[in-house]
Protein backbone atom coordinates (compact mmCIF):
# COMPACT_ATOMS: atom_id res chain seq x y z
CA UNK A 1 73.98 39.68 122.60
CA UNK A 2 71.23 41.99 120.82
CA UNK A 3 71.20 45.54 119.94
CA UNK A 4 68.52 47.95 121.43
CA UNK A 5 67.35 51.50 119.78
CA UNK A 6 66.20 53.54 122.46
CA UNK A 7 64.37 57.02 121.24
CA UNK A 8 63.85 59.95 123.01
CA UNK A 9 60.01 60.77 123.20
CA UNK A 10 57.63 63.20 124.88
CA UNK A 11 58.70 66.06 123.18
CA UNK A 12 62.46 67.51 123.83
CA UNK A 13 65.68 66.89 121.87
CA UNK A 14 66.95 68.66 118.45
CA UNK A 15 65.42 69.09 115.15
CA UNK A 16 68.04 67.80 112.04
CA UNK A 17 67.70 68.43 108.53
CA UNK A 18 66.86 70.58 105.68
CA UNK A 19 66.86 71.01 102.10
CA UNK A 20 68.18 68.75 98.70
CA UNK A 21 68.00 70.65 95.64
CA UNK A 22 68.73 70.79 92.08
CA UNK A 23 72.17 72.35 92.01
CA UNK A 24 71.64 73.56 88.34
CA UNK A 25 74.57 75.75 87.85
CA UNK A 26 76.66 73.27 90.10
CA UNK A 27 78.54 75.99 91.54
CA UNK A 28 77.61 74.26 95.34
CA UNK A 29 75.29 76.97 96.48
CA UNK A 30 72.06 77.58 96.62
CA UNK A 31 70.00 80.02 94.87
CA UNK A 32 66.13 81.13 94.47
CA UNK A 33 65.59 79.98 90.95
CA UNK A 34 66.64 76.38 91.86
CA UNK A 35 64.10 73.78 93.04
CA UNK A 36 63.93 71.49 95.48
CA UNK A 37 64.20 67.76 95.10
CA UNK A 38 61.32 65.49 96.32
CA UNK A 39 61.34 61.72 97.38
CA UNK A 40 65.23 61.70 98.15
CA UNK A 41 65.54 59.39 100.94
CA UNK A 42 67.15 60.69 103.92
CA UNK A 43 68.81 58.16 106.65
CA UNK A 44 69.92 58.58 109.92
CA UNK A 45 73.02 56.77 111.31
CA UNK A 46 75.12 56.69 114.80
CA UNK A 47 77.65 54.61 114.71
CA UNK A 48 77.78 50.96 116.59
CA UNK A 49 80.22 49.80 119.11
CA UNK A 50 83.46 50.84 117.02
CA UNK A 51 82.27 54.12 117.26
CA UNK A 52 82.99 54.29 113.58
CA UNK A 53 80.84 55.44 110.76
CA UNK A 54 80.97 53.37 107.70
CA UNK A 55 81.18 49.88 109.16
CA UNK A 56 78.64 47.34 109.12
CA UNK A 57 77.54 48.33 112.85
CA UNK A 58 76.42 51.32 112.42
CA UNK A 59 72.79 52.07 113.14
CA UNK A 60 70.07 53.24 111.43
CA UNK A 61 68.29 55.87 113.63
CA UNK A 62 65.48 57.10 111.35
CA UNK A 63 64.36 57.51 107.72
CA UNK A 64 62.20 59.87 106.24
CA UNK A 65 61.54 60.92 102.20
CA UNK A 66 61.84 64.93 101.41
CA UNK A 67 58.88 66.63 100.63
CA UNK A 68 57.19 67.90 97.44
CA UNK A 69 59.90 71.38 98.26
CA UNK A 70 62.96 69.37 99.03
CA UNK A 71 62.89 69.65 102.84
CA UNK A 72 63.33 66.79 105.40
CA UNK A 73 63.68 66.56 109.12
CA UNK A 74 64.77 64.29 112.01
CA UNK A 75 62.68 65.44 114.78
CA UNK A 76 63.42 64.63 119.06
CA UNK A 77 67.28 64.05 118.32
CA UNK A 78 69.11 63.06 121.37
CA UNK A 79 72.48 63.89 122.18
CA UNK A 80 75.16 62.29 120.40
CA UNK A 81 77.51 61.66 116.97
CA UNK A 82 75.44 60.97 113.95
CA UNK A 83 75.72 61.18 110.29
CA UNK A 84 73.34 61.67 107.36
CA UNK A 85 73.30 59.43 104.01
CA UNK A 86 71.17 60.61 100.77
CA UNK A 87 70.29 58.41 98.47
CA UNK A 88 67.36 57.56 95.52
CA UNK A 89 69.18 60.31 93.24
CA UNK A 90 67.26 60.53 90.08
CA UNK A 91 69.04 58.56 86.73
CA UNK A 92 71.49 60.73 85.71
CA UNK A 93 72.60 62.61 88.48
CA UNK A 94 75.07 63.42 91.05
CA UNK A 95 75.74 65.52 94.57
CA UNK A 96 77.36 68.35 94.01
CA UNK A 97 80.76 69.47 95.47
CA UNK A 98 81.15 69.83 99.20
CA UNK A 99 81.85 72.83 100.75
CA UNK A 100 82.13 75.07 97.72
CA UNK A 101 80.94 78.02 99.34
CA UNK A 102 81.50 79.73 102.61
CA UNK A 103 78.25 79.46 104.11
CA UNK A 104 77.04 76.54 106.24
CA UNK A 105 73.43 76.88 104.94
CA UNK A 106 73.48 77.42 101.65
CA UNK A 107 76.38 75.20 100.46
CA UNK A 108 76.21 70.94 99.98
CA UNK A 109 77.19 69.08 103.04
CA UNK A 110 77.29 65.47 101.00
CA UNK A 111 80.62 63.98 100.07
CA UNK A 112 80.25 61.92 96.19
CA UNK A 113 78.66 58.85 98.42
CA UNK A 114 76.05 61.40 99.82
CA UNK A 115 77.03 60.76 102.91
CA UNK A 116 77.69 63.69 105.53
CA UNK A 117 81.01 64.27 107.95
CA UNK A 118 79.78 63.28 111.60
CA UNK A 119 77.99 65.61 113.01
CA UNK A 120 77.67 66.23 116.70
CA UNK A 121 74.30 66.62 118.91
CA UNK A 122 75.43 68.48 122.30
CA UNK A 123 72.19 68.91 125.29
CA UNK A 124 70.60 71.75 124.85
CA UNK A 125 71.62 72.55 121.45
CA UNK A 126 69.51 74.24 119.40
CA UNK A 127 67.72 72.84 116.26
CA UNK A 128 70.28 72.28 113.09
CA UNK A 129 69.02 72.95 110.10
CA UNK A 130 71.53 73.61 107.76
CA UNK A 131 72.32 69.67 106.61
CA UNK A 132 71.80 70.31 103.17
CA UNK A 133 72.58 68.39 99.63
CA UNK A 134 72.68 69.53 95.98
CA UNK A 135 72.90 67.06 92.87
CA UNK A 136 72.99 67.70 88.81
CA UNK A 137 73.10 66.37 85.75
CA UNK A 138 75.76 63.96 85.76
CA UNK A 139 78.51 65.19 83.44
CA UNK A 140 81.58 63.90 81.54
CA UNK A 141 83.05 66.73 79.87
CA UNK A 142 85.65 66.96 77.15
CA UNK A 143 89.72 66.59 78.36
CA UNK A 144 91.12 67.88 75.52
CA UNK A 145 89.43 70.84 72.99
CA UNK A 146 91.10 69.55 69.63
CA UNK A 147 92.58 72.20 67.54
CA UNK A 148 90.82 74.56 64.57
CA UNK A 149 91.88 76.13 61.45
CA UNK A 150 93.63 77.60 59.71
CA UNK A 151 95.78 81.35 60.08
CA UNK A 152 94.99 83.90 57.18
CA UNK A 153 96.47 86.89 55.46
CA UNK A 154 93.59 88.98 53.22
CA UNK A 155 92.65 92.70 52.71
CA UNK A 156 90.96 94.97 54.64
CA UNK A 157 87.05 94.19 53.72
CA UNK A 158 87.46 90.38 52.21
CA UNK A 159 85.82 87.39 53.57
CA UNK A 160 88.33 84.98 55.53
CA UNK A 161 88.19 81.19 54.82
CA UNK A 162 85.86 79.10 56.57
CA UNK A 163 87.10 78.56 60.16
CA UNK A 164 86.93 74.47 61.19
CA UNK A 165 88.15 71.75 63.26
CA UNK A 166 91.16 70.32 62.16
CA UNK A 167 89.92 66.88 61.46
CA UNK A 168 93.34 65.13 63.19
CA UNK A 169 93.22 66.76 66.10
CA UNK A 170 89.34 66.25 67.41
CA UNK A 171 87.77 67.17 70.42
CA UNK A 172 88.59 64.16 72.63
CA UNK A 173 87.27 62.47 76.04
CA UNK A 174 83.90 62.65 77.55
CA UNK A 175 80.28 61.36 76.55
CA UNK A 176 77.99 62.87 75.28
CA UNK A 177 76.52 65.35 72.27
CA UNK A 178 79.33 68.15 71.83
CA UNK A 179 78.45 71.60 71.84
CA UNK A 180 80.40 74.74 70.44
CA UNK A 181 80.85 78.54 71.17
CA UNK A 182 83.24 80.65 68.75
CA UNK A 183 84.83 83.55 70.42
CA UNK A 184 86.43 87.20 69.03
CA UNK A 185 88.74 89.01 70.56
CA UNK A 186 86.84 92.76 70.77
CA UNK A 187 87.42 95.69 72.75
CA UNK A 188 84.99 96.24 75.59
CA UNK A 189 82.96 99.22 76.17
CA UNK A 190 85.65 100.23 78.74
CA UNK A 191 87.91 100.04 76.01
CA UNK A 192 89.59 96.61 76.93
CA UNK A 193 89.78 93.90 75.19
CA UNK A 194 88.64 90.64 76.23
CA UNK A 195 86.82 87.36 74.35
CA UNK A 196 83.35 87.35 73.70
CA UNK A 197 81.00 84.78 72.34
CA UNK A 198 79.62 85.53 69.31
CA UNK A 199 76.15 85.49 69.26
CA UNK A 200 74.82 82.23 66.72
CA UNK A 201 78.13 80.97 66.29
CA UNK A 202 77.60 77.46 67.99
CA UNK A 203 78.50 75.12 65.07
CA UNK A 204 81.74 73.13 64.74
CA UNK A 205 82.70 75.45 62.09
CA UNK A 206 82.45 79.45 61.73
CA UNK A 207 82.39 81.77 58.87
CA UNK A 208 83.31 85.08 59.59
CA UNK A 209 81.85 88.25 57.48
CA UNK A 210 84.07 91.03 56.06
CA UNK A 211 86.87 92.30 58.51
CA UNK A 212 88.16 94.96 58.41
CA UNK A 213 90.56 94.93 61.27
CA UNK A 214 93.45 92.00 62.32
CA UNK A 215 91.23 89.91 64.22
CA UNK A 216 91.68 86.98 66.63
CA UNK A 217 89.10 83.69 67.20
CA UNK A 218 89.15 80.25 69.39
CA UNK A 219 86.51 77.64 69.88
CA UNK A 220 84.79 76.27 73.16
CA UNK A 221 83.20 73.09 73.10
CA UNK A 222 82.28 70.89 76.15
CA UNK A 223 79.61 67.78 76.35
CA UNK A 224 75.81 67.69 76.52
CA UNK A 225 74.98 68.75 80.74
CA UNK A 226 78.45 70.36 81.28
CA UNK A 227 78.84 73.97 82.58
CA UNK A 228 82.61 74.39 81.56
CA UNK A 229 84.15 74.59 78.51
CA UNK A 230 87.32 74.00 77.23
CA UNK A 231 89.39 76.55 74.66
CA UNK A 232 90.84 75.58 71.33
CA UNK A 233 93.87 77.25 70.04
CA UNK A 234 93.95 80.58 68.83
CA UNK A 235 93.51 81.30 65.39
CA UNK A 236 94.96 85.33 63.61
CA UNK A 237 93.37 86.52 60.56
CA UNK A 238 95.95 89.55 59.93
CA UNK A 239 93.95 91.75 57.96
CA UNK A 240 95.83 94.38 55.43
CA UNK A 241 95.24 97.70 55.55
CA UNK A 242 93.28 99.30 52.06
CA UNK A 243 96.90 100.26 49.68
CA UNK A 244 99.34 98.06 51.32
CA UNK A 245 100.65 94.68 50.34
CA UNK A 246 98.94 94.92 46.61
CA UNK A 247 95.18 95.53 48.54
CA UNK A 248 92.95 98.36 47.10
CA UNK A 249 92.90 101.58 48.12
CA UNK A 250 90.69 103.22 50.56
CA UNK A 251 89.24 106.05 48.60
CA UNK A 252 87.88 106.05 44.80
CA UNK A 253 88.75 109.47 43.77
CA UNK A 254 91.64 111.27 45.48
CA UNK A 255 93.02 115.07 44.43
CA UNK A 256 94.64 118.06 45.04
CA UNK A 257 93.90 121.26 43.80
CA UNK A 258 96.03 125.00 43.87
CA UNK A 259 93.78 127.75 44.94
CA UNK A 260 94.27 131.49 44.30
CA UNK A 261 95.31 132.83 47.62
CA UNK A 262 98.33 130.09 48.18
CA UNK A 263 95.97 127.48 49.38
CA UNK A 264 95.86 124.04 48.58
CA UNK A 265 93.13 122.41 48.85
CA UNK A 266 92.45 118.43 49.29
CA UNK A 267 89.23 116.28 48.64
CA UNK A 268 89.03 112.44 48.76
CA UNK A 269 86.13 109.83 48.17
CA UNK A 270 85.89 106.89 50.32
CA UNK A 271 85.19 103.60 49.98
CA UNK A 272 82.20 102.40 52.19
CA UNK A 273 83.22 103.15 56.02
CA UNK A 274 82.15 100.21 58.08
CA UNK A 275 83.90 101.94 61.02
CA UNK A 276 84.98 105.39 62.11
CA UNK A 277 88.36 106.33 60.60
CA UNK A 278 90.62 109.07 61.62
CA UNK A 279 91.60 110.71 58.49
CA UNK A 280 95.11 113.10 58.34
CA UNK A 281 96.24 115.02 56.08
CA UNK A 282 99.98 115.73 55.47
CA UNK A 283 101.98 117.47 53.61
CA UNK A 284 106.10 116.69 52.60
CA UNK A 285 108.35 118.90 50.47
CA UNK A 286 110.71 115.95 50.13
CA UNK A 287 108.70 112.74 50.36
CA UNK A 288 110.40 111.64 53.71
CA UNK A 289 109.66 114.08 56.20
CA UNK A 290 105.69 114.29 56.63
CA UNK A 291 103.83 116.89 58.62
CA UNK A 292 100.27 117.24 59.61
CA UNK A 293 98.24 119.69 58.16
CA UNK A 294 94.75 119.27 59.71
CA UNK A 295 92.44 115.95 60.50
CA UNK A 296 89.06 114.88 59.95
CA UNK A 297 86.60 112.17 61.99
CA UNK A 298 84.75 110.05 59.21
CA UNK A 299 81.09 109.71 59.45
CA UNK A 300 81.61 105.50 59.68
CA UNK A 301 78.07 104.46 58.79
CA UNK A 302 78.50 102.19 55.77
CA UNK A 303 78.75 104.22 53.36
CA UNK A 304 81.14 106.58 50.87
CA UNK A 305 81.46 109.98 52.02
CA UNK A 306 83.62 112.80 50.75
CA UNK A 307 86.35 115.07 52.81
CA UNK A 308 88.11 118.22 52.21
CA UNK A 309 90.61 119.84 53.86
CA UNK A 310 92.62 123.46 53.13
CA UNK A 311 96.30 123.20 53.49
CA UNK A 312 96.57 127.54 54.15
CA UNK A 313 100.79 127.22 54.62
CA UNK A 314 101.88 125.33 51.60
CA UNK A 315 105.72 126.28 50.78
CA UNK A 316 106.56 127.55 47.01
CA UNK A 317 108.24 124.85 44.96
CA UNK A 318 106.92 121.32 44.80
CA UNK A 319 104.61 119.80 47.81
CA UNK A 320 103.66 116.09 48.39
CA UNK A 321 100.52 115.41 49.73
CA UNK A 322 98.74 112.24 51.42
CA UNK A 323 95.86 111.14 53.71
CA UNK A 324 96.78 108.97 56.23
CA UNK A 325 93.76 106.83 57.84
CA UNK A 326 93.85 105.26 61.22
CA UNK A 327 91.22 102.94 63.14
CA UNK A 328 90.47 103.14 66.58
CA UNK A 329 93.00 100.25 67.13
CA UNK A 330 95.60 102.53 65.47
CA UNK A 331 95.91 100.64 61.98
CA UNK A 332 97.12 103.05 59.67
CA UNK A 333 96.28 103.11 55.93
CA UNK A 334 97.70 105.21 53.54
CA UNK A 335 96.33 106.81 50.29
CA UNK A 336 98.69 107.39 47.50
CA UNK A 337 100.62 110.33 47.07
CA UNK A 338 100.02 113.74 45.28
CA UNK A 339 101.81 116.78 44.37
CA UNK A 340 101.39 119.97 43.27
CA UNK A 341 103.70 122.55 41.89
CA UNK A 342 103.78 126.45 43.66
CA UNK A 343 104.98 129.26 42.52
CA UNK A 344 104.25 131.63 44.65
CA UNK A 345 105.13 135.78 43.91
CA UNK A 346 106.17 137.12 46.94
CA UNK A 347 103.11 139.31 47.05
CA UNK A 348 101.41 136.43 48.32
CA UNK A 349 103.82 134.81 50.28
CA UNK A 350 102.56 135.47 53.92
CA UNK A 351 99.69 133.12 55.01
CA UNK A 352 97.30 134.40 57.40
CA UNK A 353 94.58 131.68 58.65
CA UNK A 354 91.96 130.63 59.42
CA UNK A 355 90.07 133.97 58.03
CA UNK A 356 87.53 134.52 59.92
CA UNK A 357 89.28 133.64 63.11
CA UNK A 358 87.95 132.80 66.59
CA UNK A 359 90.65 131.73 68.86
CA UNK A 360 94.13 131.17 67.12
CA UNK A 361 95.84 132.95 63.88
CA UNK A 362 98.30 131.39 62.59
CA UNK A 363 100.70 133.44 60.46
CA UNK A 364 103.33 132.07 58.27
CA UNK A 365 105.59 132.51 55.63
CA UNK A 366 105.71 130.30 52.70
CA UNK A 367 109.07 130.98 51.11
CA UNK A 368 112.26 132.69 52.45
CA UNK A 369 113.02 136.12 51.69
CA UNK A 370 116.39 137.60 50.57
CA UNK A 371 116.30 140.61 52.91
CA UNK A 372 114.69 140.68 57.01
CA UNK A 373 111.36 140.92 56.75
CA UNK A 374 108.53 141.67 59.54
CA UNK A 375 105.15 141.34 60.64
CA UNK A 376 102.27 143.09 62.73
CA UNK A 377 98.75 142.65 63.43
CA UNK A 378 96.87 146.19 63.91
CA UNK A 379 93.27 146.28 65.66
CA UNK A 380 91.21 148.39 63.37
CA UNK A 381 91.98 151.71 65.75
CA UNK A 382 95.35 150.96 64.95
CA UNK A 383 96.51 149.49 68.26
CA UNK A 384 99.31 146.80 67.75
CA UNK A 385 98.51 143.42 69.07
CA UNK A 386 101.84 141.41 67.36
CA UNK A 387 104.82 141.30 66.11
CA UNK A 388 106.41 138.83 64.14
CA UNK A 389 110.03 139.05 62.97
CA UNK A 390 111.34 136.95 59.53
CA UNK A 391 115.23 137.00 59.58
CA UNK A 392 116.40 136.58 55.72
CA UNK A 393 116.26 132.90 54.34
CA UNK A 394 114.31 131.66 57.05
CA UNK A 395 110.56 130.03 57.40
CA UNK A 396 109.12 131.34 60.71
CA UNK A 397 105.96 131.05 61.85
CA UNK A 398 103.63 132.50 64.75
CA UNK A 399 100.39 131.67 66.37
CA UNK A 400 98.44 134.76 67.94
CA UNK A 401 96.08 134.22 71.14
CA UNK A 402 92.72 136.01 69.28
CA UNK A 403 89.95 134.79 71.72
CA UNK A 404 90.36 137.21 74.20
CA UNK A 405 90.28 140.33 71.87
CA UNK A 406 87.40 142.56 70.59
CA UNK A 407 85.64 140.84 67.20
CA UNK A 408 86.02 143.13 64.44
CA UNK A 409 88.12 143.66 61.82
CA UNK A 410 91.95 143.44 61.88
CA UNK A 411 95.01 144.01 60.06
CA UNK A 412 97.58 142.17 58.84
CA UNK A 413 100.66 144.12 57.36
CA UNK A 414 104.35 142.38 56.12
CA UNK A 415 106.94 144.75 55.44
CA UNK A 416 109.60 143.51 53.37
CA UNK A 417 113.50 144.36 52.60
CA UNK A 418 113.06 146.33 49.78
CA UNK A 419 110.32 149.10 51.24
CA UNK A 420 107.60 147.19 49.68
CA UNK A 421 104.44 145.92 52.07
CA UNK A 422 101.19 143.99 52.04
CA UNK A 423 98.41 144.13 53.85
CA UNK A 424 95.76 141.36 54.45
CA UNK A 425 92.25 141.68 56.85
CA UNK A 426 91.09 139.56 59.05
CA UNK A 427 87.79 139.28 60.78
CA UNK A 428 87.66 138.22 64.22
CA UNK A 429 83.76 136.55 65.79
């Protein structure tokens, strides 16, 4: 017996082939930035009388070499089952997955042995030249991440420990020169939270800088040539807010101070601000039971910066102040607690604020009164705009809609049990 190859020539039959390239990102498709291989060779193969591919009897059709770009062809194909083998891979490399993507021409046709799944030449087909094959760097990657150390407790603005591999639990499996990524657990400019590398941090071991929030890390590490990494465990560095747990307060210098009209006003210094704080002020007249009295946004650039705030509705006898800071994750600090002793004559008793107004007055009185008592707000021609009514022993309060009204001057008169009254002005812009 004796095997014959008979080719088809004189023009006619299909075109087969296309492209091997450097599948750098080895995701199995193809993209402009990666380059074509040259000098892969390229074989052609139908199979022999057991109409099998793979066996010893297959036959060899045609060779050619890719060019300087990557691309190859099989030119005057005749009908029929064939199948294409790449080989000549460059040391150190591999064909990429099969299939990975769903598109015929830009995804790797080769299976591990470069070899293609038949493919089938009908008369009259047109040219197919989507047969294509990706390799990279071959890589054997990590199996297991080891573990890192160690969980930490400090104050708000201390260094943590150094953060390391714990030395009995290595990374493990693979070959190759190990490489590292730290991550953080941050908030997202969409305001969710997610990891993110941190940029530099690509040593086995990490030392953070001054936190100032509870904060959250892990380690990646994979081997030299390998796209994926693998995760560590988690490690929590719970971070104490300033004046809790024995940590230092947030502020250097905080105090309150009585003012003349019934007022009490608050000012605190801060500590540096490495971020913007929310900053509350409340009042208690029994140390329990806390109430806000007016907030402030800190400045958050670094530095110390001083606040004030005006509580206008302080009650007589003895108020408790304190400042209550929160961080854009909702930590809350708080300062330490002052007080401050009122006596207030009746006389000036009824607090009327904020004076000048603009949209709301807020009218209150600050102790109860033995006898009814009542309120109204004149316009300066004397028209009545409100009314406010103070049964005896009670604490009422009453805010007034002013942004709608003339500007001008207005009046404020209380007229007590007794007979006696009090009147107060109050500019409206």
């Amino acid at each position: 017996t004796a095997g014959v190859t008979i080719q088809v020539s004189g023009g006619g039959g299909t075109t087969l082939g296309d492209f091997v390239w450097y599948d750098n990102d080895q995701d199995g498709a193809q993209h402009p930035t990666e380059k074509g291989v040259p000098g892969i060779t390229v074989r052609l193969f139908q199979p022999g009388p057991d109409t099998l591919f793979g066996t010893n009897d297959d036959i060899l059709v045609s060779t050619v070499m890719t060019d300087t770009s990557g691309k190859y062809a099989f030119a005057c194909i005749a009908p029929g089952k064939y199948m294409v083998r790449f080989s000549g891979l460059p040391t150190g490399y591999e064909f990429t997955g099969k299939n990975k993507v769903n598109n015929p021409c830009r995804d790797s046709d080769a299976k591990s042995n470069g070899e293609t799944d038949p493919i089938t030449i009908v008369a009259g087909q047109g040219d197919t030249l989507c047969i294509d094959a990706g390799i990279h760097v071959i890589c054997e990657n990590v199996t297991k991440a080891g573990l890192i150390c160690c969980n930490q407790t400090i104050c708000e603005g201390e260094t943590p420990a150094l953060l390391y591999g714990n030395p009995l639990f290595p990374p493990q499996g693979g070959s190759g020169k190990l490489q590292y990524v730290w991550m953080q657990y941050v908030k997202n400019s969409q305001g969710q939270w997610t990891w993110a590398a941190i940029p530099g941090a690509t040593d086995s071991v990490y030392q953070p800088g001054p936190l100032f929030e509870t904060a959250y890390f892990m380690r990646c590490v994979r081997r030299e040539n390998c796209l994926h990494f693998l995760e560590s465990n988690i490690i929590k560095i719970i971070v104490t807010p300033a004046g809790t747990g024995g940590c230092p307060q947030f502020f250097t210098v905080f105090q309150v101070t009585p003012m003349s009209n019934a007022a009490v006003k608050l000012e605190w210094w801060t500590l540096s601000e490495n971020a913007r704080y929310q900053y509350v002020a409340e009042r208690s007249m029994n140390e329990t039971d806390w109430s806000p009295i007016g907030e402030i946004i800190g400045i958050g650039d670094g530095y110390s910066h001083r606040y004030d705030l005006m509580d206008h509705a302080p009650e007589s006898g003895m108020n408790y102040y304190r400042v209550r800071r929160l961080s854009a994750s909702g930590e809350a600090a708080y300062s330490e607690v002052r007080d401050v002793m009122l006596d207030i004559p009746r006389s000036e008793s009824l607090a009327v604020y904020p004076n000048p107004v603009e949209q709301v007055l807020y009218i209150r009185n600050l102790m109860a009164y033995e006898a009814d008592a009542s309120v109204h707000l004149y316009s300066a021609s004397g028209v009545l705009v409100h009314t406010l009514n103070i049964p005896a022993g009670s604490m009422m309060s009453s805010e007034v809609p002013m942004v709608n009204l003339p500007a001008g001057i207005y009046l404020v008169r209380i007229l007590f049990g007794d007979g006696e009254t009090r009147t107060l002005k109050v500019s409206k812009f």
